[in-house]
N, C-alpha and C. Protein backbone atom coordinates (compact mmCIF):
# COMPACT_ATOMS: atom_id res chain seq x y z
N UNK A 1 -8.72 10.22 19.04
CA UNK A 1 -7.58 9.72 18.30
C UNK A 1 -8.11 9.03 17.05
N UNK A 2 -7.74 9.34 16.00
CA UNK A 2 -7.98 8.73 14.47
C UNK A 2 -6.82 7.44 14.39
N UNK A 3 -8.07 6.72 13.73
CA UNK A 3 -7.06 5.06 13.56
C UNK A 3 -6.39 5.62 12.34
N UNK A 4 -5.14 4.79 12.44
CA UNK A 4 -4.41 5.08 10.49
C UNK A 4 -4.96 3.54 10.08
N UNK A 5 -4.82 3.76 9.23
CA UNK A 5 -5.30 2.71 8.09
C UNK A 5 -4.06 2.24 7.40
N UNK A 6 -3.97 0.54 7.80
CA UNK A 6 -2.52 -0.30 7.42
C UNK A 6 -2.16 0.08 6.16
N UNK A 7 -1.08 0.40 6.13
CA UNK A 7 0.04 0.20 4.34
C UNK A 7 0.67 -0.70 4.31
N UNK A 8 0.23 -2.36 5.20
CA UNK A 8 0.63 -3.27 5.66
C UNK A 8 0.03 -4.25 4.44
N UNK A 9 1.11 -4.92 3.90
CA UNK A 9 0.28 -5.99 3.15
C UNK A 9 -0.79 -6.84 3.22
N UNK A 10 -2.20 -7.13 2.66
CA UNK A 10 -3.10 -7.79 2.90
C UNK A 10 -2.78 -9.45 2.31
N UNK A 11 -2.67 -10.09 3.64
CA UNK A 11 -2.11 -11.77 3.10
C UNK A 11 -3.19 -12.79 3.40
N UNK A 12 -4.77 -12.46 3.27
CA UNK A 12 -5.67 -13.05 3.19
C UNK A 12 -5.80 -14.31 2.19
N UNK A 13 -6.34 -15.58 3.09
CA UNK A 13 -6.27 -16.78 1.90
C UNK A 13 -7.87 -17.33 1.64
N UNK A 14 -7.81 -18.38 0.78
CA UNK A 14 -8.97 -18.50 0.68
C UNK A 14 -10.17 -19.18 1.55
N UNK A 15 -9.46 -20.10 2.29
CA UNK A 15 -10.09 -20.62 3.28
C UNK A 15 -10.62 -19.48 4.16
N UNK A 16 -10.01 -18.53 4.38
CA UNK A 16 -10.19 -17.06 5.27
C UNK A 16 -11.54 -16.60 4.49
N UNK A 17 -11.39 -16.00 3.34
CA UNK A 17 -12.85 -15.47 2.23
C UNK A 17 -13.59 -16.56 2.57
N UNK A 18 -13.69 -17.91 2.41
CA UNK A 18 -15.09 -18.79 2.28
C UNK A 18 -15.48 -18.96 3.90
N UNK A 19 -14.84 -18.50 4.85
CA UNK A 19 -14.77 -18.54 6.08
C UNK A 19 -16.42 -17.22 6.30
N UNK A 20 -15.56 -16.30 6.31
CA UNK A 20 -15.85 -15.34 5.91
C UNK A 20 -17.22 -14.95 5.42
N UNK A 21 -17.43 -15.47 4.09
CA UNK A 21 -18.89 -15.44 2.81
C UNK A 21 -19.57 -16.14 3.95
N UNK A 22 -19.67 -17.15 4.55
CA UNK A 22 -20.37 -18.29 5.25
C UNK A 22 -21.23 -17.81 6.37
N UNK A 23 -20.21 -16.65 7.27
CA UNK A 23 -20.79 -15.90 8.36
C UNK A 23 -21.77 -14.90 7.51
N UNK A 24 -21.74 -14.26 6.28
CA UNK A 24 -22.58 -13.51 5.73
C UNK A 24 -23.40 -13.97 5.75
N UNK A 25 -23.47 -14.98 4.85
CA UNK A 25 -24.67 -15.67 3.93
C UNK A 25 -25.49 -15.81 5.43
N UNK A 26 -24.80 -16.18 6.33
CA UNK A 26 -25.75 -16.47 7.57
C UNK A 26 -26.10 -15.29 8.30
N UNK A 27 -26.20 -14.37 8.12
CA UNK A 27 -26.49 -13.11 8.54
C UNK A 27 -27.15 -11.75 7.49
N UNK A 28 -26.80 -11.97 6.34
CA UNK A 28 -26.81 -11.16 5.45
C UNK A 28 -28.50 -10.38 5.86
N UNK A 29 -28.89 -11.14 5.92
CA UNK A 29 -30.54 -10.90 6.03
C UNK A 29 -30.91 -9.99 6.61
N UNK A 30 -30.29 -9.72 7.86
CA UNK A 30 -30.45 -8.72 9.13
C UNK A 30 -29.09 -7.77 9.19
N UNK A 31 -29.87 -6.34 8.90
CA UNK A 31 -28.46 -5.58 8.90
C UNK A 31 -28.13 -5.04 10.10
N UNK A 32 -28.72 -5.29 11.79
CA UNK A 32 -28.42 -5.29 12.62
C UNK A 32 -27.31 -5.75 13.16
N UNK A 33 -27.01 -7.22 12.48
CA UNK A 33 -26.02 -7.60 12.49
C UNK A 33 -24.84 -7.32 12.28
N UNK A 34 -24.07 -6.57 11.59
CA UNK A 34 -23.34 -5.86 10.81
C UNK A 34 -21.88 -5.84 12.33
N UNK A 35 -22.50 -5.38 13.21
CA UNK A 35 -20.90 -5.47 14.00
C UNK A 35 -20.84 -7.12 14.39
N UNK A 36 -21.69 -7.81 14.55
CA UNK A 36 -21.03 -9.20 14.70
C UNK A 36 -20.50 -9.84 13.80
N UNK A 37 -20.87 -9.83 12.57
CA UNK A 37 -20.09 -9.66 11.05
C UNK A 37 -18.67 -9.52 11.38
N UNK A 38 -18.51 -7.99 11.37
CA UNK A 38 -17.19 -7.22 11.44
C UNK A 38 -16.35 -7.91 12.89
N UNK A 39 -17.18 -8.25 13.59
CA UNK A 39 -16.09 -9.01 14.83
C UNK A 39 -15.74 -10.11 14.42
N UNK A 40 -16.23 -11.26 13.59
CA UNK A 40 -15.98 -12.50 13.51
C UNK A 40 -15.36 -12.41 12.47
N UNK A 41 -15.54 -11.76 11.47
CA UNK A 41 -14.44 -11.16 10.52
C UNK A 41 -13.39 -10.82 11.10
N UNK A 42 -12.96 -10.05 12.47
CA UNK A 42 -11.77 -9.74 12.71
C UNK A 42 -11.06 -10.70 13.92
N UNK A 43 -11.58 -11.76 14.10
CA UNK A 43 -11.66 -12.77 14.60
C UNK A 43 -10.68 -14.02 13.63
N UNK A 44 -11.41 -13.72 12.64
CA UNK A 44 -10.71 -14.30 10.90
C UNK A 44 -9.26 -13.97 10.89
N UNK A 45 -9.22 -12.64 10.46
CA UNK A 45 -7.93 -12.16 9.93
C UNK A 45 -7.17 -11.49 10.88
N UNK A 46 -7.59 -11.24 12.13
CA UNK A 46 -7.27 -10.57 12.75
C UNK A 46 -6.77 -8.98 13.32
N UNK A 47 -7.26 -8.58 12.36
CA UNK A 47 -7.60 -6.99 11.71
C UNK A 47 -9.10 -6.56 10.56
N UNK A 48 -9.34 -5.70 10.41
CA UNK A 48 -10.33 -4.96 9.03
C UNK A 48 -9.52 -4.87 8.20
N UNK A 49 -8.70 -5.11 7.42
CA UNK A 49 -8.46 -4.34 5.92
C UNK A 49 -9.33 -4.07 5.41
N UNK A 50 -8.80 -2.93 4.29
CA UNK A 50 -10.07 -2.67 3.27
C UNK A 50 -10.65 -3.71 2.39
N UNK A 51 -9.31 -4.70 1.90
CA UNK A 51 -10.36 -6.02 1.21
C UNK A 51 -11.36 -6.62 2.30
N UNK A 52 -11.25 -6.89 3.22
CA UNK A 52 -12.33 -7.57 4.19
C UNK A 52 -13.21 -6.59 4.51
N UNK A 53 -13.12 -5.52 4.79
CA UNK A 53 -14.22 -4.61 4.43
C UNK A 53 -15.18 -4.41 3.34
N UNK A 54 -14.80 -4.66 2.00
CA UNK A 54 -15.28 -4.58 0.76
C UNK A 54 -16.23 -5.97 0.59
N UNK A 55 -15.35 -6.96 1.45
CA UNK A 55 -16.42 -8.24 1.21
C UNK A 55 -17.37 -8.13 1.89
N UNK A 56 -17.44 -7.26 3.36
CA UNK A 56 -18.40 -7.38 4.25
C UNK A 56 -19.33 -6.54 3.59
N UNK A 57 -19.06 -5.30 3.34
CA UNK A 57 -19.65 -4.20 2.38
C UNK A 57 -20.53 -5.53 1.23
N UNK A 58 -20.38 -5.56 0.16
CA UNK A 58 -20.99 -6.18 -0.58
C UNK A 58 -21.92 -7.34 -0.19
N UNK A 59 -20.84 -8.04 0.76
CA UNK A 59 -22.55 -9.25 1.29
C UNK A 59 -23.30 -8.88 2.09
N UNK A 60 -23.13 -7.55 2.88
CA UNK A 60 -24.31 -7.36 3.93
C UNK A 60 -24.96 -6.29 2.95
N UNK A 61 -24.30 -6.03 1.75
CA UNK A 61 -25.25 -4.52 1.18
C UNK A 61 -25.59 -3.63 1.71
N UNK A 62 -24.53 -3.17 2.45
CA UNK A 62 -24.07 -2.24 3.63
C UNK A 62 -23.49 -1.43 2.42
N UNK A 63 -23.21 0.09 2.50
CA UNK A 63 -22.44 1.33 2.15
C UNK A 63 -20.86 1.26 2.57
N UNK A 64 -20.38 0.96 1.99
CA UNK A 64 -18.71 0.88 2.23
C UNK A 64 -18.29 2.13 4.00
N UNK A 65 -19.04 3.40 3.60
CA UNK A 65 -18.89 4.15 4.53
C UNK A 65 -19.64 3.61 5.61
N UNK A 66 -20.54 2.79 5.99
CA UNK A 66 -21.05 2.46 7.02
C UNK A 66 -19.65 1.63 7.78
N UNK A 67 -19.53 0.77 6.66
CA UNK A 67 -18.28 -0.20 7.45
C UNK A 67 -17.55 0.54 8.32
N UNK A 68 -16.72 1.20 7.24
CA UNK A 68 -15.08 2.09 7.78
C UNK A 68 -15.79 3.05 8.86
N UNK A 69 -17.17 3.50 8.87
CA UNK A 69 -17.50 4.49 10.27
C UNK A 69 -17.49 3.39 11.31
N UNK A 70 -18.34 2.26 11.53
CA UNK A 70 -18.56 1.46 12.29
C UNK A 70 -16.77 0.67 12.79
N UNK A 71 -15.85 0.76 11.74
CA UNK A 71 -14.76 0.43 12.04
C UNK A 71 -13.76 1.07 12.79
N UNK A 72 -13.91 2.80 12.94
CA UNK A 72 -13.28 3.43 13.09
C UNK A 72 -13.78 4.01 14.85
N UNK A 73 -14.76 3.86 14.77
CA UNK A 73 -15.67 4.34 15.99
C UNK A 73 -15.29 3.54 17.02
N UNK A 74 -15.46 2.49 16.95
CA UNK A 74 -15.11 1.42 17.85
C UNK A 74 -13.88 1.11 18.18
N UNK A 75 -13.83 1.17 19.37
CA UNK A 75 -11.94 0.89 19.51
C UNK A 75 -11.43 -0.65 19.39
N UNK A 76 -12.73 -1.50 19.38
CA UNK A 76 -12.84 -2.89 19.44
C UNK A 76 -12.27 -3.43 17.94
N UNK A 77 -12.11 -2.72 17.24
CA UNK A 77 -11.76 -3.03 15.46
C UNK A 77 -10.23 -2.29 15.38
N UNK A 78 -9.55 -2.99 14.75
CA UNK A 78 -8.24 -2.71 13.99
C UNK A 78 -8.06 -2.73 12.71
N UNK A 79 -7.63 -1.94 12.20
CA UNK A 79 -7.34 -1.66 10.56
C UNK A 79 -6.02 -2.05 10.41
N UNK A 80 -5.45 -2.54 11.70
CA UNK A 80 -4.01 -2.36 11.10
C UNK A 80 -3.75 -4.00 11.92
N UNK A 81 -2.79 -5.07 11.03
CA UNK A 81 -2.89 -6.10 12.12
C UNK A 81 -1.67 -6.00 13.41
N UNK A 82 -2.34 -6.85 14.15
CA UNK A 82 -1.49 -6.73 15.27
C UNK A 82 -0.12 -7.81 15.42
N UNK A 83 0.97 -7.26 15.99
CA UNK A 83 2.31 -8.32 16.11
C UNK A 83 2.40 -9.04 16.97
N UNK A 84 3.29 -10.27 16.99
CA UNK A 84 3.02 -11.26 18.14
C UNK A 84 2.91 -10.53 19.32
N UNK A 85 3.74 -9.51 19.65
CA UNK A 85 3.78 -8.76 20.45
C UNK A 85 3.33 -6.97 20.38
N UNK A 86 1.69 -6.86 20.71
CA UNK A 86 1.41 -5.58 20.84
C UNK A 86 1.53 -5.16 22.01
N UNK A 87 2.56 -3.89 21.86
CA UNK A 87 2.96 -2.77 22.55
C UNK A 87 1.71 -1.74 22.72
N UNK A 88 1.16 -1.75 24.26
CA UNK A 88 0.22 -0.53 24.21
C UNK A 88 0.50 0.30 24.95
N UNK A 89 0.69 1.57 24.70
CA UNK A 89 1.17 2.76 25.51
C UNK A 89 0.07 3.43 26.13
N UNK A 90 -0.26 3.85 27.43
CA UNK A 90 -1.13 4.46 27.89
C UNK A 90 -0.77 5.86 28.20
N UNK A 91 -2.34 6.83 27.34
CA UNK A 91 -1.71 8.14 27.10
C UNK A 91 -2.97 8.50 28.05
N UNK A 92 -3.33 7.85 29.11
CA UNK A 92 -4.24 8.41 29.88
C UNK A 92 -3.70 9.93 30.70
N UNK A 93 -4.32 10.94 31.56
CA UNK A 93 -3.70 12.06 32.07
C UNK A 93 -2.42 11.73 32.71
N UNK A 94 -2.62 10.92 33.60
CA UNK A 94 -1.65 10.77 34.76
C UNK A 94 -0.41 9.86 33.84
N UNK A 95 -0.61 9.41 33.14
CA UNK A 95 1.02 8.38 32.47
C UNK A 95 0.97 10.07 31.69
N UNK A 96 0.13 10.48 30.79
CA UNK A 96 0.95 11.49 30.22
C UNK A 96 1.66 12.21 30.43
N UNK A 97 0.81 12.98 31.85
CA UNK A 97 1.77 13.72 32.98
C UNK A 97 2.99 13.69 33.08
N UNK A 98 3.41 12.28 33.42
CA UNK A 98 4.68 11.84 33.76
C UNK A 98 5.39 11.24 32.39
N UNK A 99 4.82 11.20 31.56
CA UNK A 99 6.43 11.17 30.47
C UNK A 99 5.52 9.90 29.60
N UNK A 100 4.96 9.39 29.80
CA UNK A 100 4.23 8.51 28.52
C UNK A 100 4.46 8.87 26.70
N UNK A 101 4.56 10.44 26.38
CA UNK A 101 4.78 11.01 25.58
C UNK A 101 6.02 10.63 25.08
N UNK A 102 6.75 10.40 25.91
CA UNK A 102 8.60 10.13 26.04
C UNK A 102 8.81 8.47 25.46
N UNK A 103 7.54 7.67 26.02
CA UNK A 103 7.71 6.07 25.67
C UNK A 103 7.48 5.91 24.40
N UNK A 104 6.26 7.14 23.88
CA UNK A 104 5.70 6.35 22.87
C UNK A 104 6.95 6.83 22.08
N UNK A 105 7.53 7.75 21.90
CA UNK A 105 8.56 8.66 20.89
C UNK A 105 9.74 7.63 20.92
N UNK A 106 10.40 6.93 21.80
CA UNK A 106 11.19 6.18 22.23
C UNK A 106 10.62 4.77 21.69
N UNK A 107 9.59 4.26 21.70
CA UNK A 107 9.11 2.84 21.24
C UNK A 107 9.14 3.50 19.53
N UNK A 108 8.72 4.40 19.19
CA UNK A 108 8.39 4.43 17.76
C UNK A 108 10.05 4.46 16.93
N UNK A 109 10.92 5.10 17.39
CA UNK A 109 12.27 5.31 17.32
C UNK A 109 12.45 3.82 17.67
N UNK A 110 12.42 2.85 18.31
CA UNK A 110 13.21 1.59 18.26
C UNK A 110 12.53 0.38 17.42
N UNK A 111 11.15 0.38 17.06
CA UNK A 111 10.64 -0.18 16.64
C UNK A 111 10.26 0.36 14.85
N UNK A 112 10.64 1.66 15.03
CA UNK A 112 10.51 2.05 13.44
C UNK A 112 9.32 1.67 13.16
N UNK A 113 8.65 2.26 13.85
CA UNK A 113 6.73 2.18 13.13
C UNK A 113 6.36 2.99 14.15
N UNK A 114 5.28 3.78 13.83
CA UNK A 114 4.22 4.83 14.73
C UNK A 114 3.03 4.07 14.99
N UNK A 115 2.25 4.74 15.99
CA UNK A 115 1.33 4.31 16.59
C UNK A 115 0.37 3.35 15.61
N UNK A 116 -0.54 2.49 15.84
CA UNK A 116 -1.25 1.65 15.22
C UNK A 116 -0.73 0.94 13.58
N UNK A 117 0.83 0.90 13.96
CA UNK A 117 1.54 -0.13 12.72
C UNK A 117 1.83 -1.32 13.32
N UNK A 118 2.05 -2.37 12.74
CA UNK A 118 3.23 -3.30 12.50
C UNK A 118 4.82 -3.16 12.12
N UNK A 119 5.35 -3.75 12.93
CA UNK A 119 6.43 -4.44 11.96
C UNK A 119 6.66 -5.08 11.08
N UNK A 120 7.34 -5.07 9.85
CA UNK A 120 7.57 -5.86 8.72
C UNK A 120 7.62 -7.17 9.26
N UNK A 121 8.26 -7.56 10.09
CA UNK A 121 8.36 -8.67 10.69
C UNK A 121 7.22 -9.63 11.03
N UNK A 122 6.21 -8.73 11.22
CA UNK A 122 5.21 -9.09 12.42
C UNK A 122 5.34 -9.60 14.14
N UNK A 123 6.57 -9.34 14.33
CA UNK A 123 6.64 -9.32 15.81
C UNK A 123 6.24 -8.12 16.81
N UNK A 124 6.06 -7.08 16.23
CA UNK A 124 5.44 -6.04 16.93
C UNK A 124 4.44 -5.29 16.61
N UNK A 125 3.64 -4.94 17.42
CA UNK A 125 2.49 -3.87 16.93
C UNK A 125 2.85 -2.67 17.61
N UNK A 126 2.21 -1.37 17.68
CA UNK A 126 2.07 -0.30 19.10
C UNK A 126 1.30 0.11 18.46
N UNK A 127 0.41 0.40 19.83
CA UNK A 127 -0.93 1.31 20.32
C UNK A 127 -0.91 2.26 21.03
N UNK A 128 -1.20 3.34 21.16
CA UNK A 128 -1.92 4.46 21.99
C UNK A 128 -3.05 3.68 22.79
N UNK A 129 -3.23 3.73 23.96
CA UNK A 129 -4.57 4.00 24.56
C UNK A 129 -5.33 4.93 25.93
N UNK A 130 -6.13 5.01 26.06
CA UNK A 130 -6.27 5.60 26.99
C UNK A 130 -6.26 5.03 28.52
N UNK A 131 -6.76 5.36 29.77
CA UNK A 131 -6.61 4.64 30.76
C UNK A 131 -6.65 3.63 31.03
N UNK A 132 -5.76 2.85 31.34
CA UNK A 132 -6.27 1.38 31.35
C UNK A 132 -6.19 1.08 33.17
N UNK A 133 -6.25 2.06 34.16
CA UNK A 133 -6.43 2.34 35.67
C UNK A 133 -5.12 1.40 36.25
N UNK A 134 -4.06 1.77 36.06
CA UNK A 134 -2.89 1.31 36.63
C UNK A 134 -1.49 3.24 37.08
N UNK A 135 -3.16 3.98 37.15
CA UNK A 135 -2.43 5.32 37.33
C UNK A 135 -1.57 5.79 38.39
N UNK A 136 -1.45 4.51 39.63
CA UNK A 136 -0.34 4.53 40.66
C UNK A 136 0.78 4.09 40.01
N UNK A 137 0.88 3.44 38.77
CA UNK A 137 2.63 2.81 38.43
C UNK A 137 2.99 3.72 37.00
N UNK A 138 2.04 4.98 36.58
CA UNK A 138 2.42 5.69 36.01
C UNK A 138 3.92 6.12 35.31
N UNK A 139 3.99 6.51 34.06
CA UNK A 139 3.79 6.04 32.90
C UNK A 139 3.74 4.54 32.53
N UNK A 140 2.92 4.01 32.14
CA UNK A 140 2.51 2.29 31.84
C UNK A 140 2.19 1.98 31.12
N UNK A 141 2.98 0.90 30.17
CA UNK A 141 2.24 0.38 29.19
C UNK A 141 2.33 -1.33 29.01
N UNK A 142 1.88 -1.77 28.21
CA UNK A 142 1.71 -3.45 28.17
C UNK A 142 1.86 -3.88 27.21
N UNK A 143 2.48 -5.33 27.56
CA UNK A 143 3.22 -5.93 26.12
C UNK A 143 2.32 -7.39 25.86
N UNK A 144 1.29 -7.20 25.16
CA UNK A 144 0.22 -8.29 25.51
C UNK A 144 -0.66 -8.28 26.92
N UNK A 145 -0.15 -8.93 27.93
CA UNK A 145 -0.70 -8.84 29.30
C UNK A 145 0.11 -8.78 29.93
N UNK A 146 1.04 -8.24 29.84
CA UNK A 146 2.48 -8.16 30.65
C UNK A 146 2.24 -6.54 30.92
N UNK A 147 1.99 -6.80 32.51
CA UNK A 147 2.32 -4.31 32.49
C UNK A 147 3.98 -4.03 32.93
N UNK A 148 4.13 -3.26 32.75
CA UNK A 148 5.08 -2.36 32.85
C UNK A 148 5.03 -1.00 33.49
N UNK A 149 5.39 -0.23 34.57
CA UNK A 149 5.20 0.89 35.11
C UNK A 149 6.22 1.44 35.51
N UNK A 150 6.07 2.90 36.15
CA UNK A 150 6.79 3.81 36.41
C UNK A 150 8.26 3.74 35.75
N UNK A 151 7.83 3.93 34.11
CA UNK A 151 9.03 4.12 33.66
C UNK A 151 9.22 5.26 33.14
N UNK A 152 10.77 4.76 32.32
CA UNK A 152 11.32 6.39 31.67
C UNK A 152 11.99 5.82 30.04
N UNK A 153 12.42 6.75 29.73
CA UNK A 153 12.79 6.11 28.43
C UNK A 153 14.01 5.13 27.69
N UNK A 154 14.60 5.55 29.34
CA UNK A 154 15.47 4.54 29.21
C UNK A 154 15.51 3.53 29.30
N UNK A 155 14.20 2.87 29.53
CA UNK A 155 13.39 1.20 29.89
C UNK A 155 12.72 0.88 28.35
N UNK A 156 13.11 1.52 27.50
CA UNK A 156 11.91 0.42 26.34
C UNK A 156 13.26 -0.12 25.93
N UNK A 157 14.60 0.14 25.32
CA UNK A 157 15.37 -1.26 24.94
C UNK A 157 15.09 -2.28 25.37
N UNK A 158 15.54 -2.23 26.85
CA UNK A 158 15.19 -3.51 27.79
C UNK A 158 14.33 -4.18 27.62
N UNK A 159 12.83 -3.62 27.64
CA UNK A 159 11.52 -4.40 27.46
C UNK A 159 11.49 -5.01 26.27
N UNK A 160 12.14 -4.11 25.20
CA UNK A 160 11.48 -4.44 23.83
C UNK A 160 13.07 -5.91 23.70
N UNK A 161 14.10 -5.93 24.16
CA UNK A 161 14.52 -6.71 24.26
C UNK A 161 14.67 -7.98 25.02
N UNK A 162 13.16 -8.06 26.01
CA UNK A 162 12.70 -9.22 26.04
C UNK A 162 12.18 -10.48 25.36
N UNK A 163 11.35 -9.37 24.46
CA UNK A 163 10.45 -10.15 23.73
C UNK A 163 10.81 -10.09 22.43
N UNK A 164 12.37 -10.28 21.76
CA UNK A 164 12.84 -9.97 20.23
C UNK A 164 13.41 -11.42 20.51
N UNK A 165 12.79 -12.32 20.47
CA UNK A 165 12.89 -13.98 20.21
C UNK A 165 14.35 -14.25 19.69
């Protein structure tokens, strides 16, 4: 599965950048380092954008393409930020089997964003993922740490109208 890359506004401040430069400067030296960088960076902002990429790029004197590969590879990195509430759909065999396909089409239709967006709002995210071993309560997905199972599509209003504050 290919990450999309946010069309989500970047609302980075400055305390965030000097945050940021600080973990370089203290690392810059060793380019081994480079994913603990990118974690504490996303630790920061709570996603990769491409501006926080570009800073990491330039102070580690890393190749811009090293970043975005190292960003993209890893399922541990997000390009896109996440909403108070991320929605993760599990498209492992057995939820797919049974209709997972149906949640995500149904969450993207009520939430008006596809897989790995936000809401304008920022109250929601959704994810695709793969097994997360809850394949007895099939199709399942989770709303933060909250699971949800053996549903159908007629269960995401409900859910998603738990958590609409």
């Amino acid at each position: 599965m290919q990450k999309k890359i946010s069309n989500y506004p970047f609302n980075g401040t400055p305390e965030q950048e000097a945050k940021l430069r600080k973990i370089i400067d203290e690392k810059k030296h060793d380019k081994s380092l480079l994913i603990s960088v990118m974690q504490e960076a996303q630790d920061i902002y709570g996603y990769l954008p491409i501006e926080v990429q570009e800073i990491i790029s330039e102070g580690m004197e890393v190749p811009m393409e090293k970043i975005f590969g190292v960003a993209t590879f890893y399922a541990q990195f997000s390009l896109s930020p996440k909403g108070k509430y991320n929605i993760s759909v599990c498209l492992g065999t057995a939820c797919y089997v049974k209709g997972a396909g149906i949640l995500m089409e149904k969450l993207e239709e009520a939430l008006g964003i596809g897989a790995d967006e936000c809401t304008a709002d920022g109250k929601f995210s959704l994810t695709a993922c793969r097994c997360i071993g809850a394949c007895g309560l099939a199709p399942v997905l989770t709303v933060n740490e909250d699971v949800y199972g053996r549903l159908t599509g007629d269960d995401i209003a409900g859910i998603i109208a738990k958590y609409a504050d």
